[in-house]
PDB file of N, CA and C in Angstrom:
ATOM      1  N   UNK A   1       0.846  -1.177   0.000  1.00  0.00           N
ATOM      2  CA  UNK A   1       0.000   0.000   0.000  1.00  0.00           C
ATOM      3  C   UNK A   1       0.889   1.236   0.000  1.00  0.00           C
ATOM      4  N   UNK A   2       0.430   2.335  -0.721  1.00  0.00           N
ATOM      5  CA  UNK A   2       1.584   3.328  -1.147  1.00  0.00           C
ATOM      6  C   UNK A   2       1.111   4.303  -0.132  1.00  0.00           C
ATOM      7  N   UNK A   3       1.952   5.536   0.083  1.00  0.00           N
ATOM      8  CA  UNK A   3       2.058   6.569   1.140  1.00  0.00           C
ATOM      9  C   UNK A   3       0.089   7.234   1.206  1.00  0.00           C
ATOM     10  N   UNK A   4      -0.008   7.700   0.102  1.00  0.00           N
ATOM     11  CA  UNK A   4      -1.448   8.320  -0.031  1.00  0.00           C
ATOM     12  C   UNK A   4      -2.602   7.270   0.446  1.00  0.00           C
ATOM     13  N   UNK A   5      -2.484   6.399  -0.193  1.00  0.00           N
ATOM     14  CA  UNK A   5      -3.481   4.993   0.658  1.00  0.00           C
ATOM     15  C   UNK A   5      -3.349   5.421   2.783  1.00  0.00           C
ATOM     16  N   UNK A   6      -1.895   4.833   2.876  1.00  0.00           N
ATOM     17  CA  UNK A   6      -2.148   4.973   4.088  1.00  0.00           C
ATOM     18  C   UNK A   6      -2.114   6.069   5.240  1.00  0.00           C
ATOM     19  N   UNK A   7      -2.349   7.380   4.506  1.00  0.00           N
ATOM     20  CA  UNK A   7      -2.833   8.504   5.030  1.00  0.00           C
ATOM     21  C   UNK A   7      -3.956   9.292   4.901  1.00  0.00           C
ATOM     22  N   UNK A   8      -4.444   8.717   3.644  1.00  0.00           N
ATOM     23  CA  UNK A   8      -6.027   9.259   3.615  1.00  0.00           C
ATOM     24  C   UNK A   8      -6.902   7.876   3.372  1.00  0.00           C
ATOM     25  N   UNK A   9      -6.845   6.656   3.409  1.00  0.00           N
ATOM     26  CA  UNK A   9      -7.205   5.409   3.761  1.00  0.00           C
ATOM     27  C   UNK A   9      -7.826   5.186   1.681  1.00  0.00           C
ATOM     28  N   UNK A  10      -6.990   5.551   0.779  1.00  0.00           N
ATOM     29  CA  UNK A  10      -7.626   5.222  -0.763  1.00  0.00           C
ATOM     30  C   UNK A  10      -6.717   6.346  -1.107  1.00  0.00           C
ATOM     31  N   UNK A  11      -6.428   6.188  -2.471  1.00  0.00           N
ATOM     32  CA  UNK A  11      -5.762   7.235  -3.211  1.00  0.00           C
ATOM     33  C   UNK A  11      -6.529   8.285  -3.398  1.00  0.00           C
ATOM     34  N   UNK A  12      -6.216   9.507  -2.840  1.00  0.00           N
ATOM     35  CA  UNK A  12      -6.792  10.963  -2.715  1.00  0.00           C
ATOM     36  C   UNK A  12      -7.069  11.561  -3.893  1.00  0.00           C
ATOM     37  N   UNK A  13      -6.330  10.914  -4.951  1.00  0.00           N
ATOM     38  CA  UNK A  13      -6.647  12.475  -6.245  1.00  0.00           C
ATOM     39  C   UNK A  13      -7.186  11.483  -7.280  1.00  0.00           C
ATOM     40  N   UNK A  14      -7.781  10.488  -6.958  1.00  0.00           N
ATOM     41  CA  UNK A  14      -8.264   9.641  -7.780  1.00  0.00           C
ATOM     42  C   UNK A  14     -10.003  10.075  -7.594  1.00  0.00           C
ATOM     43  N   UNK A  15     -10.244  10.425  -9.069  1.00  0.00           N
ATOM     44  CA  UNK A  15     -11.945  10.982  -8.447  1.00  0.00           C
ATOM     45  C   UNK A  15     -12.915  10.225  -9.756  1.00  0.00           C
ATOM     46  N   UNK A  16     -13.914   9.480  -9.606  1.00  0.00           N
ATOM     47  CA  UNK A  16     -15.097   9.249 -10.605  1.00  0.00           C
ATOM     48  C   UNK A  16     -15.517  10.194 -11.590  1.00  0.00           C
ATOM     49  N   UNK A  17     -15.062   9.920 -12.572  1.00  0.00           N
ATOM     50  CA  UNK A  17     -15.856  10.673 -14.185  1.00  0.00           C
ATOM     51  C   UNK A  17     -17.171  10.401 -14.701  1.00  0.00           C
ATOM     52  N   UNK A  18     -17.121   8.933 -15.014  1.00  0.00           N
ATOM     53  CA  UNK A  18     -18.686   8.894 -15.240  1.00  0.00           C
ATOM     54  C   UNK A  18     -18.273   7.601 -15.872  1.00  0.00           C
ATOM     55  N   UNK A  19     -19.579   6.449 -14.901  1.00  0.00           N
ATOM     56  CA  UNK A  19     -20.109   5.222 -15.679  1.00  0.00           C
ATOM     57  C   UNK A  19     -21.262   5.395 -16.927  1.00  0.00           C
ATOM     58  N   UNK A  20     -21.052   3.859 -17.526  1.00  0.00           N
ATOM     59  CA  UNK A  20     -21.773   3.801 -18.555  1.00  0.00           C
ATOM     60  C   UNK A  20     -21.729   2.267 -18.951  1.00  0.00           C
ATOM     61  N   UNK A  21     -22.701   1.746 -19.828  1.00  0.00           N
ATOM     62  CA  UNK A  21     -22.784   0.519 -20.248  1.00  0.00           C
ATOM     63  C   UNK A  21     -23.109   0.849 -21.702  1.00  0.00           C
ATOM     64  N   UNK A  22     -22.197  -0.446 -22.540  1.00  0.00           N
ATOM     65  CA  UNK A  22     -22.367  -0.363 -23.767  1.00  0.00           C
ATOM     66  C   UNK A  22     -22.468  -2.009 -24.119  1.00  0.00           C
ATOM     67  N   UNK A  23     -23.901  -1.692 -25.251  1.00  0.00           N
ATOM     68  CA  UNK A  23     -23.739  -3.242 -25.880  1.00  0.00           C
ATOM     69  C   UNK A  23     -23.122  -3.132 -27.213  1.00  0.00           C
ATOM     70  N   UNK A  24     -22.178  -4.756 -26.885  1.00  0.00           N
ATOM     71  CA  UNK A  24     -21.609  -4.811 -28.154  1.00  0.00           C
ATOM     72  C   UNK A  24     -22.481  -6.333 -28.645  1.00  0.00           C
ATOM     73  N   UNK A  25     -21.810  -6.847 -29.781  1.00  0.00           N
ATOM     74  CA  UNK A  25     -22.042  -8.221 -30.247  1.00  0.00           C
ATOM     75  C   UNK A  25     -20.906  -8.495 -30.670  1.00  0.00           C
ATOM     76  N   UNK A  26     -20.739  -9.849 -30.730  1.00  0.00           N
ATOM     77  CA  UNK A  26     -19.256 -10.717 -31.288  1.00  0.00           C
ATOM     78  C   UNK A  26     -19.599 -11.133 -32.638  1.00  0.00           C
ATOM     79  N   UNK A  27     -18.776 -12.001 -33.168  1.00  0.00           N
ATOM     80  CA  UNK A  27     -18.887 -12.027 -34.353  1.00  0.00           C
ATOM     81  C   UNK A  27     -19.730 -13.105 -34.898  1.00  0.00           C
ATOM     82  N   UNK A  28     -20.265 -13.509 -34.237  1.00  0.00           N
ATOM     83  CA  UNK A  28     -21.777 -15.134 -34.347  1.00  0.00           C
ATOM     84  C   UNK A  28     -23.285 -13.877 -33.876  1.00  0.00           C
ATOM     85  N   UNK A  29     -22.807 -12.336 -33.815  1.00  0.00           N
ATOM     86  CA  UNK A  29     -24.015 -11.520 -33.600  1.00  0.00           C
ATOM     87  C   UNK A  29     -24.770 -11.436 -32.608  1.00  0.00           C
ATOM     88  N   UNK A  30     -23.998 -12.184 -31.555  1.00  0.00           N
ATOM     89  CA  UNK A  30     -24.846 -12.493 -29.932  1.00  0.00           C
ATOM     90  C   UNK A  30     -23.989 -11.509 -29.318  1.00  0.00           C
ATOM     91  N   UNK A  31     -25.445 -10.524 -28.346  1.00  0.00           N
ATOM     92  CA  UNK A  31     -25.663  -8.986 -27.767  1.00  0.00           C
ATOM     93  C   UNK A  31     -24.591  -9.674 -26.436  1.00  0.00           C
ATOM     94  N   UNK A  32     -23.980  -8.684 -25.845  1.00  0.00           N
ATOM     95  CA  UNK A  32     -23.564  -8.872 -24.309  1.00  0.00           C
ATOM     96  C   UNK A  32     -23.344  -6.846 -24.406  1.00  0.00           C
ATOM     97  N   UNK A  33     -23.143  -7.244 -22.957  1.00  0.00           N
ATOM     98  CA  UNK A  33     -22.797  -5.467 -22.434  1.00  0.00           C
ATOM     99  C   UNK A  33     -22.196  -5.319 -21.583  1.00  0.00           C
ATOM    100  N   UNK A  34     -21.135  -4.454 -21.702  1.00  0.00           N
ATOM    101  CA  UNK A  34     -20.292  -4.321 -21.300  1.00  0.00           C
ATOM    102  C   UNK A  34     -20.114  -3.111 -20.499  1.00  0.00           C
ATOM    103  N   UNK A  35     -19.637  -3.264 -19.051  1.00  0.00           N
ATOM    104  CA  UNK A  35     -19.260  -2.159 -17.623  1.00  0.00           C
ATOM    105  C   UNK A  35     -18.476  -1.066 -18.010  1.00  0.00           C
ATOM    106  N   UNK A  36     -18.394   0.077 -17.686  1.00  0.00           N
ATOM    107  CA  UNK A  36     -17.512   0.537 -17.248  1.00  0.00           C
ATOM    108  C   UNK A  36     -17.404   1.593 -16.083  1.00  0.00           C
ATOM    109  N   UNK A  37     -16.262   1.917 -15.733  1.00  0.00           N
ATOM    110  CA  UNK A  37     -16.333   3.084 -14.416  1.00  0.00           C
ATOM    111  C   UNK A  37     -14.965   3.895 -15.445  1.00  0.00           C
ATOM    112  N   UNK A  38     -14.852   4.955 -15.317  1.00  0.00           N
ATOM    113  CA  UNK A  38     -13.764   5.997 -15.525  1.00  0.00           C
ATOM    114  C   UNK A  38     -13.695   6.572 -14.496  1.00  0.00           C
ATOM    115  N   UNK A  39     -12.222   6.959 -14.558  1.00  0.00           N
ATOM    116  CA  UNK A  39     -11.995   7.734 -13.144  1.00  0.00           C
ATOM    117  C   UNK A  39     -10.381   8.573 -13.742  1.00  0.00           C
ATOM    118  N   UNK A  40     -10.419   9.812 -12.661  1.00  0.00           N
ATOM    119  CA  UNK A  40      -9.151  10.517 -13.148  1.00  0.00           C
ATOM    120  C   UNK A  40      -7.812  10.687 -11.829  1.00  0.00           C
ATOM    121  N   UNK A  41      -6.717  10.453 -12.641  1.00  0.00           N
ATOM    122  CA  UNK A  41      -5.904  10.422 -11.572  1.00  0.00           C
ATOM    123  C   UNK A  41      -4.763  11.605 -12.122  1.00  0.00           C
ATOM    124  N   UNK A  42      -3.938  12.060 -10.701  1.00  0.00           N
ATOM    125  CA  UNK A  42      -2.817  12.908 -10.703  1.00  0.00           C
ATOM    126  C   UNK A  42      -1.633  12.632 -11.573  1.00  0.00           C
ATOM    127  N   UNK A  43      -1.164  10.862 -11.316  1.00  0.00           N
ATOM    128  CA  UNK A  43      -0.354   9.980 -11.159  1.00  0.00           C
ATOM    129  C   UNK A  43      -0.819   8.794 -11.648  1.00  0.00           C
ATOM    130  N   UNK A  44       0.196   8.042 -12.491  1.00  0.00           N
ATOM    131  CA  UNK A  44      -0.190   6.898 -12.709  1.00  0.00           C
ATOM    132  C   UNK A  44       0.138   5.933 -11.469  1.00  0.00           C
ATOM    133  N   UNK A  45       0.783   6.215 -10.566  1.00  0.00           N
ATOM    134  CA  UNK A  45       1.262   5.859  -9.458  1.00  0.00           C
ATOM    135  C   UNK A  45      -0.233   5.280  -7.974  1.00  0.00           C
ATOM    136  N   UNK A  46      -0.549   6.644  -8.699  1.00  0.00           N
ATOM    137  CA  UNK A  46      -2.365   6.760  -8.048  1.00  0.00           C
ATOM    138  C   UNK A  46      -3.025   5.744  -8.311  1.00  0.00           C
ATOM    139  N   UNK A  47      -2.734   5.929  -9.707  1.00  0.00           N
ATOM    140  CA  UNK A  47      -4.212   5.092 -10.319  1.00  0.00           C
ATOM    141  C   UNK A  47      -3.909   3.447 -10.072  1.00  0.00           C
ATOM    142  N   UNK A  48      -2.158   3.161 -10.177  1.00  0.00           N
ATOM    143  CA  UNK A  48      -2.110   1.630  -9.665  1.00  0.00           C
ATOM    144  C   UNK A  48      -2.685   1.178  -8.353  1.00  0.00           C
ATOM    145  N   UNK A  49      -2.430   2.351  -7.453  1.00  0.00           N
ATOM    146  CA  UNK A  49      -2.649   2.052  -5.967  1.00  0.00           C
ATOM    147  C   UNK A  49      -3.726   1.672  -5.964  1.00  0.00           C
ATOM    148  N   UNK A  50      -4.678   2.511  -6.831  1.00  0.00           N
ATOM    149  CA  UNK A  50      -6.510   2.635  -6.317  1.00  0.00           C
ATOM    150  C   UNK A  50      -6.790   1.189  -7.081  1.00  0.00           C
ATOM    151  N   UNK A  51      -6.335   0.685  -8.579  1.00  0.00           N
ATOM    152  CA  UNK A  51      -6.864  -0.248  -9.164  1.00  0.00           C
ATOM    153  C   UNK A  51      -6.280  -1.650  -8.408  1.00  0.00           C
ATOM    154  N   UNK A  52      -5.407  -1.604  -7.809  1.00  0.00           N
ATOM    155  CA  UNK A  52      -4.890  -2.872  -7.097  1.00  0.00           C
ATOM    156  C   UNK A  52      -6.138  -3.127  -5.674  1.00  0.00           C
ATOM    157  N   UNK A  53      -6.707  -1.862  -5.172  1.00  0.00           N
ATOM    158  CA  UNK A  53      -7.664  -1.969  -4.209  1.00  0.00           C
ATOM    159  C   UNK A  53      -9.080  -2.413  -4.685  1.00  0.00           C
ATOM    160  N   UNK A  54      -9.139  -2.308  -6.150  1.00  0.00           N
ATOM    161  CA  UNK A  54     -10.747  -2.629  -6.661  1.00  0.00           C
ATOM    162  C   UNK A  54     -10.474  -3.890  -6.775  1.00  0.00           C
ATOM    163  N   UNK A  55     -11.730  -4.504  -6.771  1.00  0.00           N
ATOM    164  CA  UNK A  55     -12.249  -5.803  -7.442  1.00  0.00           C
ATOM    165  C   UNK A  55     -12.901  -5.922  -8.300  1.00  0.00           C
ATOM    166  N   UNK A  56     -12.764  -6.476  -9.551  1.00  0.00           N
ATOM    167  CA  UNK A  56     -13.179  -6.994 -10.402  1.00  0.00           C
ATOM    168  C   UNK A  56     -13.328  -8.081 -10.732  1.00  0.00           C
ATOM    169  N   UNK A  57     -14.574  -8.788 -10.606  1.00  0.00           N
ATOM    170  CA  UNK A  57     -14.869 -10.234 -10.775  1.00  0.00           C
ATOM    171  C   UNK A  57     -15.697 -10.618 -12.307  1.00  0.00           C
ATOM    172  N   UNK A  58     -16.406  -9.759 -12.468  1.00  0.00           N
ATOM    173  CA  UNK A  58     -16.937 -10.360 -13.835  1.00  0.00           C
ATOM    174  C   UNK A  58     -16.701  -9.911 -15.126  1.00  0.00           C
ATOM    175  N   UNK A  59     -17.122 -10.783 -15.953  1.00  0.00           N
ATOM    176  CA  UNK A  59     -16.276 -10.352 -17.264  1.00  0.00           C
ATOM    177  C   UNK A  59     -17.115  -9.215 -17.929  1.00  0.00           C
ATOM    178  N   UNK A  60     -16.368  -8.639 -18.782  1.00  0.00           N
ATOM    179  CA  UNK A  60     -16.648  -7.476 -19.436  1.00  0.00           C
ATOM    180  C   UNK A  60     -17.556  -6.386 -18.695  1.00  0.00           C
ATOM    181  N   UNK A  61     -16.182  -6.143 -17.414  1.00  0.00           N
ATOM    182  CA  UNK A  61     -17.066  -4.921 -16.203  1.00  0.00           C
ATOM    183  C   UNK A  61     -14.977  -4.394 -16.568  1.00  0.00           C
ATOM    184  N   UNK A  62     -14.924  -3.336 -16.647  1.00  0.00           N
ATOM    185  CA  UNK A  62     -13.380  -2.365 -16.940  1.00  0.00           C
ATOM    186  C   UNK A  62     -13.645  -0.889 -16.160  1.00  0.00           C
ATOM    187  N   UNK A  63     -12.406  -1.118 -15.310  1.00  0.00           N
ATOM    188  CA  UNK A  63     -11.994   0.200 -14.230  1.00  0.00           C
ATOM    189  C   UNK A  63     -10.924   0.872 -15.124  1.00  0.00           C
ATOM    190  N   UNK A  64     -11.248   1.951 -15.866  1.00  0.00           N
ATOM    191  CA  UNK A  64     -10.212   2.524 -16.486  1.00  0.00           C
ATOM    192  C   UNK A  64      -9.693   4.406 -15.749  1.00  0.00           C
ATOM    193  N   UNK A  65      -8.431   4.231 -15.485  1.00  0.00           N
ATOM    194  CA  UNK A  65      -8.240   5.484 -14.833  1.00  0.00           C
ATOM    195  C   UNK A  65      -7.148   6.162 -15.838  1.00  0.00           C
ATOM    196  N   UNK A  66      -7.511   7.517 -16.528  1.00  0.00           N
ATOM    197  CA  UNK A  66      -6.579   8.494 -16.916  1.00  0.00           C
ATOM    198  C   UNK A  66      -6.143   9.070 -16.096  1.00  0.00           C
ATOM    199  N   UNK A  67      -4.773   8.635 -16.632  1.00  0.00           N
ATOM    200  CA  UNK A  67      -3.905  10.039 -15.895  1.00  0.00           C
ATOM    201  C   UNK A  67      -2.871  10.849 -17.165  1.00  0.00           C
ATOM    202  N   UNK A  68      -2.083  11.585 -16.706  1.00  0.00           N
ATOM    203  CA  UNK A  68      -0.881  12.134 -17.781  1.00  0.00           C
ATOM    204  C   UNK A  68      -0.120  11.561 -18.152  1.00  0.00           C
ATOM    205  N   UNK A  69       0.338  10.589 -17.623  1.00  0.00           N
ATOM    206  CA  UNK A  69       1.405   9.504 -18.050  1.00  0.00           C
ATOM    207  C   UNK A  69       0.781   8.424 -19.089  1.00  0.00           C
ATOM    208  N   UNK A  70      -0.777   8.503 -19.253  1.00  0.00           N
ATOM    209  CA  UNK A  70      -1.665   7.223 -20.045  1.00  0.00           C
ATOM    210  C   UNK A  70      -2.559   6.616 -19.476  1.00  0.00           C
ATOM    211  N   UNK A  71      -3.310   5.725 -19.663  1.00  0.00           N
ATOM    212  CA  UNK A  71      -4.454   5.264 -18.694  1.00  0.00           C
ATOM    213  C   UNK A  71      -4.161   3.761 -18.564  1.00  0.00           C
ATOM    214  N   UNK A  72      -4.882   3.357 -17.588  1.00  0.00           N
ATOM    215  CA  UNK A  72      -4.685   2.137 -16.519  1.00  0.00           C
ATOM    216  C   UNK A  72      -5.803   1.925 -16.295  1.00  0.00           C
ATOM    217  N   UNK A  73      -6.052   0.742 -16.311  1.00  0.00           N
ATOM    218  CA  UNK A  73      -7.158   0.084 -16.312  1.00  0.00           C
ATOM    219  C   UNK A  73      -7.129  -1.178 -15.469  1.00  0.00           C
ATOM    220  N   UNK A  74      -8.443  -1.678 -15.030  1.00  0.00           N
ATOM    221  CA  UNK A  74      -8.362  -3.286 -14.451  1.00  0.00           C
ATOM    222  C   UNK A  74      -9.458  -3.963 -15.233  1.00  0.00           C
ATOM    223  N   UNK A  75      -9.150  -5.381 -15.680  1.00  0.00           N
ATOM    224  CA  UNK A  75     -10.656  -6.275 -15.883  1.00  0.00           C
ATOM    225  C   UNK A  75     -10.331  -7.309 -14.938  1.00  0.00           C
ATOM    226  N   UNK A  76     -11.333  -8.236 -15.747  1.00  0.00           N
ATOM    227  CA  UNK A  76     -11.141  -9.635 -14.382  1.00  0.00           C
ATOM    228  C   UNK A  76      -9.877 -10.699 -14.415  1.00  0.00           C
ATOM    229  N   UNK A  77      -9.212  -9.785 -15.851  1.00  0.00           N
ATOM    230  CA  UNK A  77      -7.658 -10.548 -15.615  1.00  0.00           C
ATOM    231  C   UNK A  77      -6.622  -9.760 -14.843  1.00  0.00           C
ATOM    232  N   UNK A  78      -7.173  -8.566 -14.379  1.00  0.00           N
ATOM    233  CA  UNK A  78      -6.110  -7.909 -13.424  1.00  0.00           C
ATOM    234  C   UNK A  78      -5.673  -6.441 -13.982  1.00  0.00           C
ATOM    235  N   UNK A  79      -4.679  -5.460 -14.101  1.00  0.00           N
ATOM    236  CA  UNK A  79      -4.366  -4.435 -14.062  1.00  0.00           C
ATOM    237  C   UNK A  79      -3.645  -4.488 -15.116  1.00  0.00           C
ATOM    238  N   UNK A  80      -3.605  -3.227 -15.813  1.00  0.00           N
ATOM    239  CA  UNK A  80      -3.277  -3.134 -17.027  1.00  0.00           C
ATOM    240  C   UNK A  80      -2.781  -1.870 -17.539  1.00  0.00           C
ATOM    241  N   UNK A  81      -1.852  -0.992 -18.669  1.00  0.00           N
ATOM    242  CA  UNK A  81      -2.188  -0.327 -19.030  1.00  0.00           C
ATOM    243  C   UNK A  81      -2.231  -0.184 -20.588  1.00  0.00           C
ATOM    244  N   UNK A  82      -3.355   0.671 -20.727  1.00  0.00           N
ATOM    245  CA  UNK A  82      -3.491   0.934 -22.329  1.00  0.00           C
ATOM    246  C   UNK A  82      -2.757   1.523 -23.536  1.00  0.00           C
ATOM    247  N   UNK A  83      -2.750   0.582 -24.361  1.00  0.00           N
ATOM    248  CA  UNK A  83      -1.839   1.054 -25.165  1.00  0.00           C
ATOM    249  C   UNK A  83      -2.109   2.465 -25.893  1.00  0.00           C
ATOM    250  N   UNK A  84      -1.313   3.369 -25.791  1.00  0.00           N
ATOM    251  CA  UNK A  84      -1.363   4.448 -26.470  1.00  0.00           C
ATOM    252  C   UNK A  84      -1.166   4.509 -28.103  1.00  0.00           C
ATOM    253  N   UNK A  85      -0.666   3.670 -28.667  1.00  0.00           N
ATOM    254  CA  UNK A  85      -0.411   3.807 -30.037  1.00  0.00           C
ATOM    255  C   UNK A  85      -1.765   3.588 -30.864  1.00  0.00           C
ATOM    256  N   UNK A  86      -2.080   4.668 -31.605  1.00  0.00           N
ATOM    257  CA  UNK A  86      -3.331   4.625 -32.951  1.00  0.00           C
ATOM    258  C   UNK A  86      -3.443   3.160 -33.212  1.00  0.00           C
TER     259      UNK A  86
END
């Protein structure tokens, strides 16, 4: 647990943007829908701290946090970050 966790009990500059659900379909045309939460951070440093504290158990539910350094994300395979390249 990093310094900000254990002085304000969660990463402090990590704040909620806005959920939403989107349906997609695969390629046999069967609907599913898919989670998300956005959230904004100072630090990518932040955003590991806070995404190592979430849980994510089901599939196609994604914790994605921007920060300046790029965004970071969790699914139910664990922590991640996104690739920046087009």
């Amino acid at each position: 647990m990093g310094f900000l966790s254990k002085l304000f009990g969660g990463s402090a500059g990590v704040r909620l943007v806005k959920t939403y659900s989107q349906q997609k379909a695969n390629p046999l045309g069967q609907k599913f829908t898919c989670h998300y939460e956005i959230y904004r951070a100072r630090t990518a440093q932040e955003a590991r701290e806070f995404l190592e504290a979430k849980t994510v158990t089901e599939p196609c539910t994604y914790v994605v946090i921007e920060t300046p350094e790029g965004n970071w994300g969790k699914d139910k395979s664990g922590v991640y970050k996104e690739n920046s390249q087009p």
